[in-house]
C-alpha atoms as a PDB file:
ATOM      1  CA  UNK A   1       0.000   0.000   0.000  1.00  0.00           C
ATOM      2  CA  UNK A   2       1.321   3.527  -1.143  1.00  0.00           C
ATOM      3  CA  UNK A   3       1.776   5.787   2.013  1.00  0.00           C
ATOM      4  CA  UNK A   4      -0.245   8.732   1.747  1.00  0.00           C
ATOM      5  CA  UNK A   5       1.314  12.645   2.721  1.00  0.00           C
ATOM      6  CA  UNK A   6      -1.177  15.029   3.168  1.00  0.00           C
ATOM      7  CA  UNK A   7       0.922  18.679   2.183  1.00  0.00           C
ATOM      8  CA  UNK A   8      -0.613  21.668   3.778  1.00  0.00           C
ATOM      9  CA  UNK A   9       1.399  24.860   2.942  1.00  0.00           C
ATOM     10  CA  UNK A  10       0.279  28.227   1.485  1.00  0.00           C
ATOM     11  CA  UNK A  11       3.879  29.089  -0.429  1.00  0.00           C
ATOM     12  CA  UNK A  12       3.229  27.708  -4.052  1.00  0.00           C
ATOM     13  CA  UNK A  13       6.912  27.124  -4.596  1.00  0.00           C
ATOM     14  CA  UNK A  14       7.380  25.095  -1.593  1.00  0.00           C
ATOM     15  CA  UNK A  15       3.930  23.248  -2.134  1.00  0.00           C
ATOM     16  CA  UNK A  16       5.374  22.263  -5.504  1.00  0.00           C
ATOM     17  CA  UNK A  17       9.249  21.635  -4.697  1.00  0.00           C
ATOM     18  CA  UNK A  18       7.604  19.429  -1.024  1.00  0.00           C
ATOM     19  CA  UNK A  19       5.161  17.614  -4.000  1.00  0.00           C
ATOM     20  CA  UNK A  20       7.612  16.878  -6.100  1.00  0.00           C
ATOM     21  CA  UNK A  21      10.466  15.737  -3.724  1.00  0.00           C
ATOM     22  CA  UNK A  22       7.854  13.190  -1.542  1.00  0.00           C
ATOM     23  CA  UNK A  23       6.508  11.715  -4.954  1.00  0.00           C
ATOM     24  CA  UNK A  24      10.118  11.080  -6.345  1.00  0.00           C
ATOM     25  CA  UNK A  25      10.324   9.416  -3.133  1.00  0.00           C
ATOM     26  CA  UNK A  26       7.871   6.750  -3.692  1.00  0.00           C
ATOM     27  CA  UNK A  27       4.289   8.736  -1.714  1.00  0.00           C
ATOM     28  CA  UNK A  28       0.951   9.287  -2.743  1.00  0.00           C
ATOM     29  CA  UNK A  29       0.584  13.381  -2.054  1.00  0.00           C
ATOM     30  CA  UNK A  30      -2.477  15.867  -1.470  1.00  0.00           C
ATOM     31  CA  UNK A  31      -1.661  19.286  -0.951  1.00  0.00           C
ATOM     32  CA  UNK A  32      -3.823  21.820   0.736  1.00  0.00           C
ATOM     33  CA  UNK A  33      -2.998  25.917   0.901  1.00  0.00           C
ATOM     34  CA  UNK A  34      -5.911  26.784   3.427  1.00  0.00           C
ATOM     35  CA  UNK A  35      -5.848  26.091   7.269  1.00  0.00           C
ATOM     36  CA  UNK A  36      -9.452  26.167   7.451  1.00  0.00           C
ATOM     37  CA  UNK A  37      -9.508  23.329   4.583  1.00  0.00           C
ATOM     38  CA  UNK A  38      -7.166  20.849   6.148  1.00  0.00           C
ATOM     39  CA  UNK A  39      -9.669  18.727   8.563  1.00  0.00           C
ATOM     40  CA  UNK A  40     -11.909  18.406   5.391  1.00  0.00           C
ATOM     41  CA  UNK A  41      -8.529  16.949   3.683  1.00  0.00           C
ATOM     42  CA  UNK A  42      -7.359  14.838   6.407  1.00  0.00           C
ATOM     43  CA  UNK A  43     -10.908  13.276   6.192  1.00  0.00           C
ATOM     44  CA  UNK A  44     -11.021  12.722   2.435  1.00  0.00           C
ATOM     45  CA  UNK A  45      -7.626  11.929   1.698  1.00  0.00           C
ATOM     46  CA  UNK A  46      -7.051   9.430   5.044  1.00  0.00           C
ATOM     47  CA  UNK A  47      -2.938  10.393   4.883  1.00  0.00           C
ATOM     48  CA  UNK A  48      -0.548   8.383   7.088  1.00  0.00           C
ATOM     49  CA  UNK A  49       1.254  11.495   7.783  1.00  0.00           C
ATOM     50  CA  UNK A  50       0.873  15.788   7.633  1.00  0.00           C
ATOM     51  CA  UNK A  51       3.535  17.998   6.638  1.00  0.00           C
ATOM     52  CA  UNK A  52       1.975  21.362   8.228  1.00  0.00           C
ATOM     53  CA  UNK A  53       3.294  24.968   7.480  1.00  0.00           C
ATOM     54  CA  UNK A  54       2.358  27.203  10.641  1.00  0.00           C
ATOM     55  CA  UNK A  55       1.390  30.179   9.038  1.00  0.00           C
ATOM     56  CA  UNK A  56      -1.320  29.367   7.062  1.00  0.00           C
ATOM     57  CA  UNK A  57      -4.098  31.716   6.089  1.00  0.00           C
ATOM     58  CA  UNK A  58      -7.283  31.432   7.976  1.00  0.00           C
ATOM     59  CA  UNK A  59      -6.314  28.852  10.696  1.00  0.00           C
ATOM     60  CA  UNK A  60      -2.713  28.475  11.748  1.00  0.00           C
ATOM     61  CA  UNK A  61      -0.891  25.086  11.831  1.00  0.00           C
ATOM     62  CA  UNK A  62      -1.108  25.368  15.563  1.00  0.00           C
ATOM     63  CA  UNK A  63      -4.790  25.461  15.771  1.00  0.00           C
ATOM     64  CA  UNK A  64      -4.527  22.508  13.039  1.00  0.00           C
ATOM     65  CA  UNK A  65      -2.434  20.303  15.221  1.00  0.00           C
ATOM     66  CA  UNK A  66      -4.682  21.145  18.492  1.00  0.00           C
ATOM     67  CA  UNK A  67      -8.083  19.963  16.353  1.00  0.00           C
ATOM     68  CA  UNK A  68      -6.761  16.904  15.597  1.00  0.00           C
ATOM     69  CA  UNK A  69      -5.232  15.864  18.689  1.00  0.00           C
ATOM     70  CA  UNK A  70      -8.655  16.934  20.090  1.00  0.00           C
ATOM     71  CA  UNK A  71     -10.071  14.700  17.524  1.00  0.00           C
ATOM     72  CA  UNK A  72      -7.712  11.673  18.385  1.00  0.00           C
ATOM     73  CA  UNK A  73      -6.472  10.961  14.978  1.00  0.00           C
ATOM     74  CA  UNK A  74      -3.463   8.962  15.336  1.00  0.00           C
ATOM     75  CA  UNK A  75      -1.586  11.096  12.820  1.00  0.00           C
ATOM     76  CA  UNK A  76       1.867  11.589  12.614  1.00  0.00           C
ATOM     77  CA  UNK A  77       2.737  15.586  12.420  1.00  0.00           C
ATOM     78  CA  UNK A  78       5.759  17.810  11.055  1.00  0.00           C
ATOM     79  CA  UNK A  79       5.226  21.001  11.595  1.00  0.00           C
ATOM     80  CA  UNK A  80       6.999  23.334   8.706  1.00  0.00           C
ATOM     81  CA  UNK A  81       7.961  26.710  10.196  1.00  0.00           C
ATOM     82  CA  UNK A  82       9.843  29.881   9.277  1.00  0.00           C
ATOM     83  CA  UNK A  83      10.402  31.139  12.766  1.00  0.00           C
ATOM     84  CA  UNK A  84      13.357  29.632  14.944  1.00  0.00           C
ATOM     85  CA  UNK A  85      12.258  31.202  18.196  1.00  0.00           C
ATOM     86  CA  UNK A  86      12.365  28.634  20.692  1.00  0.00           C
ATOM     87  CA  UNK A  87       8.568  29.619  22.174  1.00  0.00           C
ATOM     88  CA  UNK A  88       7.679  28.725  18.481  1.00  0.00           C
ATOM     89  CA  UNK A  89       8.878  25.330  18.436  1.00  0.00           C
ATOM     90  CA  UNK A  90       7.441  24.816  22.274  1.00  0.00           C
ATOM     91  CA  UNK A  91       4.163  26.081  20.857  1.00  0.00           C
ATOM     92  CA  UNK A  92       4.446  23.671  17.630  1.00  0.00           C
ATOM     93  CA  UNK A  93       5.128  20.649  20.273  1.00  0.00           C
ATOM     94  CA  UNK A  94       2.657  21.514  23.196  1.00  0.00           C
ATOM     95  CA  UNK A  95       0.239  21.259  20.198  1.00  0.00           C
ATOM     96  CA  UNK A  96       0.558  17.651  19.607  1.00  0.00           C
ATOM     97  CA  UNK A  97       3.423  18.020  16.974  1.00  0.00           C
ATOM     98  CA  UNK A  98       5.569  14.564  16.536  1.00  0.00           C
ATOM     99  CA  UNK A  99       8.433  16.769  15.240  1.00  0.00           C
ATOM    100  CA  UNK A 100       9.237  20.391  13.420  1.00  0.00           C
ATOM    101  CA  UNK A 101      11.833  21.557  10.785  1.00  0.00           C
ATOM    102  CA  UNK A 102      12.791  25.330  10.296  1.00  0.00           C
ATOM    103  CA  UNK A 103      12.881  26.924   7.031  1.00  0.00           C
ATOM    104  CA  UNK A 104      15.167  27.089   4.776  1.00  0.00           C
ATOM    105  CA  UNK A 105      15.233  23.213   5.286  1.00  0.00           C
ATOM    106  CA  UNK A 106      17.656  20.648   3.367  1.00  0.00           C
ATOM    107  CA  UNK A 107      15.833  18.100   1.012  1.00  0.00           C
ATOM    108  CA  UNK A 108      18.176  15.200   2.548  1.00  0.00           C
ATOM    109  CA  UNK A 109      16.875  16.133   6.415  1.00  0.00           C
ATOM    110  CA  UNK A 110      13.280  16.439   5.485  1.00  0.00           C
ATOM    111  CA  UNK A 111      13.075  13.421   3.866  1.00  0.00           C
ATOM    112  CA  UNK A 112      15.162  11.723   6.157  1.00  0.00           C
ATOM    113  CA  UNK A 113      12.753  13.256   9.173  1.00  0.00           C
ATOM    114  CA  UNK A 114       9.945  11.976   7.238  1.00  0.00           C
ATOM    115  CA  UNK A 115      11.100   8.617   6.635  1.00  0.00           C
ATOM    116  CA  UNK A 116      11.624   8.409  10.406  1.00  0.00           C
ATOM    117  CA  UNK A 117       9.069   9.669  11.713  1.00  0.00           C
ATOM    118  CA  UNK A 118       7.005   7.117   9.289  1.00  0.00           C
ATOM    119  CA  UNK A 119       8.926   4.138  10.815  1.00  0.00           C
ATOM    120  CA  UNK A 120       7.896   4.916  14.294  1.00  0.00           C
ATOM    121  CA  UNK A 121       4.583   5.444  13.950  1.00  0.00           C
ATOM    122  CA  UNK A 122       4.107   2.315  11.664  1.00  0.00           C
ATOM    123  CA  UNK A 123       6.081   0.503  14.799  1.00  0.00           C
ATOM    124  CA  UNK A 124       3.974   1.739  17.345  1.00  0.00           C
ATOM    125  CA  UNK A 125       0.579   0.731  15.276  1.00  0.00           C
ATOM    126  CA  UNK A 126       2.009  -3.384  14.735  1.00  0.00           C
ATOM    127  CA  UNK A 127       2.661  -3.068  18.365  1.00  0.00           C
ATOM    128  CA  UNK A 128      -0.171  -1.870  19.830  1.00  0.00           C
ATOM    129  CA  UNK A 129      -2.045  -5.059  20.296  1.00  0.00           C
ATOM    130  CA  UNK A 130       0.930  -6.051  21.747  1.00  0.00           C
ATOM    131  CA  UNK A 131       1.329  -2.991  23.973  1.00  0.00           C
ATOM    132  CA  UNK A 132       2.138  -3.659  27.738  1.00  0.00           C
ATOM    133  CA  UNK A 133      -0.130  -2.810  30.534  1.00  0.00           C
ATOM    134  CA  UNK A 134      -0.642   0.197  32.391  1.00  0.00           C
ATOM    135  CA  UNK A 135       2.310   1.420  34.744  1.00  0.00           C
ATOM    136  CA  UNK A 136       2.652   4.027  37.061  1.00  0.00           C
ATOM    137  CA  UNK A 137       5.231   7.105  37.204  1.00  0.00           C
ATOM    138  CA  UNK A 138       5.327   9.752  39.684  1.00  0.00           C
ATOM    139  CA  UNK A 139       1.547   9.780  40.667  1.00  0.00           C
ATOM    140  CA  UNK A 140       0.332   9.290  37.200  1.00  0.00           C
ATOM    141  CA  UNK A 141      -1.052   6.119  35.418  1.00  0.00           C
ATOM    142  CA  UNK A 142       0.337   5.799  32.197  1.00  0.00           C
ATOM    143  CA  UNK A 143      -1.638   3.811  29.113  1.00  0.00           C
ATOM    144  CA  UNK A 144       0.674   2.393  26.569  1.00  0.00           C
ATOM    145  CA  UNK A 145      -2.967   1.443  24.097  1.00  0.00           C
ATOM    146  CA  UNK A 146      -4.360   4.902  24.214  1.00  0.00           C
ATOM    147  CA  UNK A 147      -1.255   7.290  24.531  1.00  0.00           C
ATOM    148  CA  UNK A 148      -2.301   8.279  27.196  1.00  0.00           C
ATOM    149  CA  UNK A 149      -2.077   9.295  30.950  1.00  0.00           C
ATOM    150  CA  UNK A 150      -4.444   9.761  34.083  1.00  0.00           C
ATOM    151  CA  UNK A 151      -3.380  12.490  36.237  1.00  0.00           C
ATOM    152  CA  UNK A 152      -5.471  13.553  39.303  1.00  0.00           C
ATOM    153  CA  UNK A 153      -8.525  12.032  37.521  1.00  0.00           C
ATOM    154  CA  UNK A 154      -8.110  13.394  34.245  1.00  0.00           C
ATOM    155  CA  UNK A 155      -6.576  12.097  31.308  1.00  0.00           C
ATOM    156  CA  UNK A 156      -4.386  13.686  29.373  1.00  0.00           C
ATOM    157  CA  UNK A 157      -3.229  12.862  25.864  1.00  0.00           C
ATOM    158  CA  UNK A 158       0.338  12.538  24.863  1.00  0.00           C
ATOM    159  CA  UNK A 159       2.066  12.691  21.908  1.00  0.00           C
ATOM    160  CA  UNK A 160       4.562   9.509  20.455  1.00  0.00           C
ATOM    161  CA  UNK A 161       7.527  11.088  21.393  1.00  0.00           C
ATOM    162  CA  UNK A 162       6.402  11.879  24.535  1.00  0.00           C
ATOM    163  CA  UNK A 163       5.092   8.779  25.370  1.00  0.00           C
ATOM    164  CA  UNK A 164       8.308   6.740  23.736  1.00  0.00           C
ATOM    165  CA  UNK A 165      10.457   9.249  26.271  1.00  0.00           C
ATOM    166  CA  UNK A 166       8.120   8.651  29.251  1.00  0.00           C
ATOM    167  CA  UNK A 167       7.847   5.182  28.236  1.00  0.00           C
ATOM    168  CA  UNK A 168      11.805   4.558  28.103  1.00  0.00           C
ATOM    169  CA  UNK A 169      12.909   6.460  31.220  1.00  0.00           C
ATOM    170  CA  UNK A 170      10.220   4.789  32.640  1.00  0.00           C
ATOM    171  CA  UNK A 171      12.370   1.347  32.146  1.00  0.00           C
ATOM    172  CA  UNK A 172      15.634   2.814  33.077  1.00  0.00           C
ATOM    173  CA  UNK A 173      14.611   4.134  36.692  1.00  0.00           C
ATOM    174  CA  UNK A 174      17.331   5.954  38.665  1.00  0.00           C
ATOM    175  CA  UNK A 175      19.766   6.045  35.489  1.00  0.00           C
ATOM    176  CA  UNK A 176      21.343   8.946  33.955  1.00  0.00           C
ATOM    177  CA  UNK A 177      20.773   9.358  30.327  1.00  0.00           C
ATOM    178  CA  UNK A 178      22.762  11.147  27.814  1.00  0.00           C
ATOM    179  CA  UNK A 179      20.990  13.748  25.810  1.00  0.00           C
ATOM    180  CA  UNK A 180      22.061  11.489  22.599  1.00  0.00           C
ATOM    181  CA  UNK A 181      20.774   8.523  23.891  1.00  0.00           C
ATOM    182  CA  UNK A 182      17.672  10.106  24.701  1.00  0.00           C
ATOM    183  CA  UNK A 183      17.486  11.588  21.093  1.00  0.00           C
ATOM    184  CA  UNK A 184      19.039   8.338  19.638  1.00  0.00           C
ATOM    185  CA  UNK A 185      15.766   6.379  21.139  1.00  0.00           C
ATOM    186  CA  UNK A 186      13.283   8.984  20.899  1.00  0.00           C
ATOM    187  CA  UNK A 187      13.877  10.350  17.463  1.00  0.00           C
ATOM    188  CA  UNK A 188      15.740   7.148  15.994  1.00  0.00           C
ATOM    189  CA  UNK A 189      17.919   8.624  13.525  1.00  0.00           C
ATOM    190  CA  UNK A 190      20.849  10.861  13.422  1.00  0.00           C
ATOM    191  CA  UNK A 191      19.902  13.835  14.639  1.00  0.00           C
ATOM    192  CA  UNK A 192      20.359  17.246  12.717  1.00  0.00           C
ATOM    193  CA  UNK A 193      19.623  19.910  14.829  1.00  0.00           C
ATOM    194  CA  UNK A 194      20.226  20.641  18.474  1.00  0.00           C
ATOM    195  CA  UNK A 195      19.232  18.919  21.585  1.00  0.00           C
ATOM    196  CA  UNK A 196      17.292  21.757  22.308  1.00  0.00           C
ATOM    197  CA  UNK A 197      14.275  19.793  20.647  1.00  0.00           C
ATOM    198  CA  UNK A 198      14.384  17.315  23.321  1.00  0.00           C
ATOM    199  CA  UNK A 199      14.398  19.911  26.364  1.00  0.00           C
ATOM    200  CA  UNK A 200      11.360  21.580  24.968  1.00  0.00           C
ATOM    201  CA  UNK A 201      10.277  18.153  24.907  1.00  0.00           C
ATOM    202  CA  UNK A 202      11.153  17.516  28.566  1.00  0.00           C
ATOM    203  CA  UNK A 203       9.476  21.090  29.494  1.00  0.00           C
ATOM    204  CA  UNK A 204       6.070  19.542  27.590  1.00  0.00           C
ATOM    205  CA  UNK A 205       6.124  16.276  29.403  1.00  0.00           C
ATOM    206  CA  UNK A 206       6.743  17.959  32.688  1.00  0.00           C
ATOM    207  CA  UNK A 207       3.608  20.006  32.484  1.00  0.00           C
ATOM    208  CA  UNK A 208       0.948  16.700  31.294  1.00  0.00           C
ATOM    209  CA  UNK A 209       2.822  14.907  34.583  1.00  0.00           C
ATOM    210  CA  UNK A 210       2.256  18.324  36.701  1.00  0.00           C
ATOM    211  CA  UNK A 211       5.900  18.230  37.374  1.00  0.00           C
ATOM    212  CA  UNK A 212       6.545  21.629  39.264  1.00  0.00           C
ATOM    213  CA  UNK A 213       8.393  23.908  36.580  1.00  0.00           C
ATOM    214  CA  UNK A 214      11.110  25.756  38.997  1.00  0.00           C
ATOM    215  CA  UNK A 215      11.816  21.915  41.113  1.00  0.00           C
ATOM    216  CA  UNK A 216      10.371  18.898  39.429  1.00  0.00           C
ATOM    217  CA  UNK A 217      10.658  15.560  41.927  1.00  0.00           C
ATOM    218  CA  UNK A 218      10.633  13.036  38.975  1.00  0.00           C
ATOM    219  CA  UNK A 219      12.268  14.127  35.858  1.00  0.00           C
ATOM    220  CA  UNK A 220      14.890  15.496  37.101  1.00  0.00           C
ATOM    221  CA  UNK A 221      18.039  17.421  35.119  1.00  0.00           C
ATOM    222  CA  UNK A 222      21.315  16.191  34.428  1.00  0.00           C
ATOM    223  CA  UNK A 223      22.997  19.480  34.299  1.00  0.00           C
ATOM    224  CA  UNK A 224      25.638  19.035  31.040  1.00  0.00           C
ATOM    225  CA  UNK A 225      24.475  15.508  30.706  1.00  0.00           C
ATOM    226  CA  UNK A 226      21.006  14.862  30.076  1.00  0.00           C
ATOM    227  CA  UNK A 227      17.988  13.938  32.389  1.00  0.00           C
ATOM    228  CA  UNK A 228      16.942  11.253  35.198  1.00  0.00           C
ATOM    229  CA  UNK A 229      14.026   9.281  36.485  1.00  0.00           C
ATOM    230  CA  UNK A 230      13.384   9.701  39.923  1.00  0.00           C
ATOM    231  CA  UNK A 231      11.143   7.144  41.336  1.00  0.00           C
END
């Protein structure tokens, strides 16, 4: 079965090159230049995964990723962004995004982040029957099936990286872990940016486990070397 890439970006020359560039690549694309179009896509087209631009006219890509979170479509999403302010990219991932690349982005790294991202998410779904049973972390009950944890009698929804982070410092308790070994597991391929992408997604994951923001007790920081699971 040809994987399906749902395209929604309102630059025609980047809508074109991203078309061309994913189809030479072996996918099945739809392309969409309106926020306020892209749930009616997503519907029609059924894509296995969303390239989404953030500043789209008449919704944003933020609002985008929020609806379908909301709407728990287990969709893999990139998030396409000119900005490189940090508060951007903590927006883009607090809003359900699996992963973001900057503009001006290389060919090589978004197809490579695509390809990736693809492989994780088709993991996850042949594992899920398979999936282990709930387990507890710092007060909260984590649920492997549904992506999902129950805090204080409310569940909250978390993303696949968040839940394959949670989920592996989960089974190394007490051990410090390397900011490349975290990326290494979470992301799965060689990583091309900085590791600031996995503290903003360590500041995420501390606020679904109400992890204090000034002294967390759980997920604790590695100062220079990467982050800890305190039991």
């Amino acid at each position: 079965m040809t994987t399906r890439i749902l395209v929604v970006e309102d630059d025609a020359n980047i809508l074109l090159g991203l078309q061309e560039v994913l189809r030479s690549e072996g996918f099945e694309v739809a392309t969409c230049s309106r926020g306020d179009q892209a749930m009616d896509q997503i519907a029609a087209f059924k894509p296995h995964l969303i390239l989404l631009d953030v500043m789209l006219p008449k919704k944003n890509g933020y609002e985008i990723c929020r609806e379908i979170r909301e709407a728990k479509i287990k969709l893999p999403v990139l998030m396409l962004t000119a900005k490189g302010q940090e508060m951007d990219k903590v927006v883009g991932l607090d809003s359900g995004a699996d992963d973001y690349v900057t503009k001006p982005f290389g060919v090589r790294e978004l197809v490579a982040r695509v390809h990736a991202l693809l492989r994780r998410t088709h993991g996850a779904d042949e594992d899920l029957a398979d999936a282990g049973e709930t387990f507890e972390m710092g007060g909260v009950t984590v649920d492997p099936k549904r992506y999902e944890l129950l805090r204080e009698g409310k569940k909250v929804r978390l993303t696949a990286k968040e839940f394959e982070l949670l989920q592996f410092l989960h089974e190394h308790p007490d051990q410090v872990l390397s900011r490349d070994e975290l990326l290494s597991q979470v992301w799965g391929y060689q990583y091309f940016g900085t590791t600031r992408t996995l503290d903003q997604l360590v500041v995420q994951l501390r606020k679904k486990l109400g992890e204090p923001s000034g002294d967390p007790k759980h997920l604790l920081t590695v100062h220079g070397v990467g982050y800890r699971w305190a039991p």
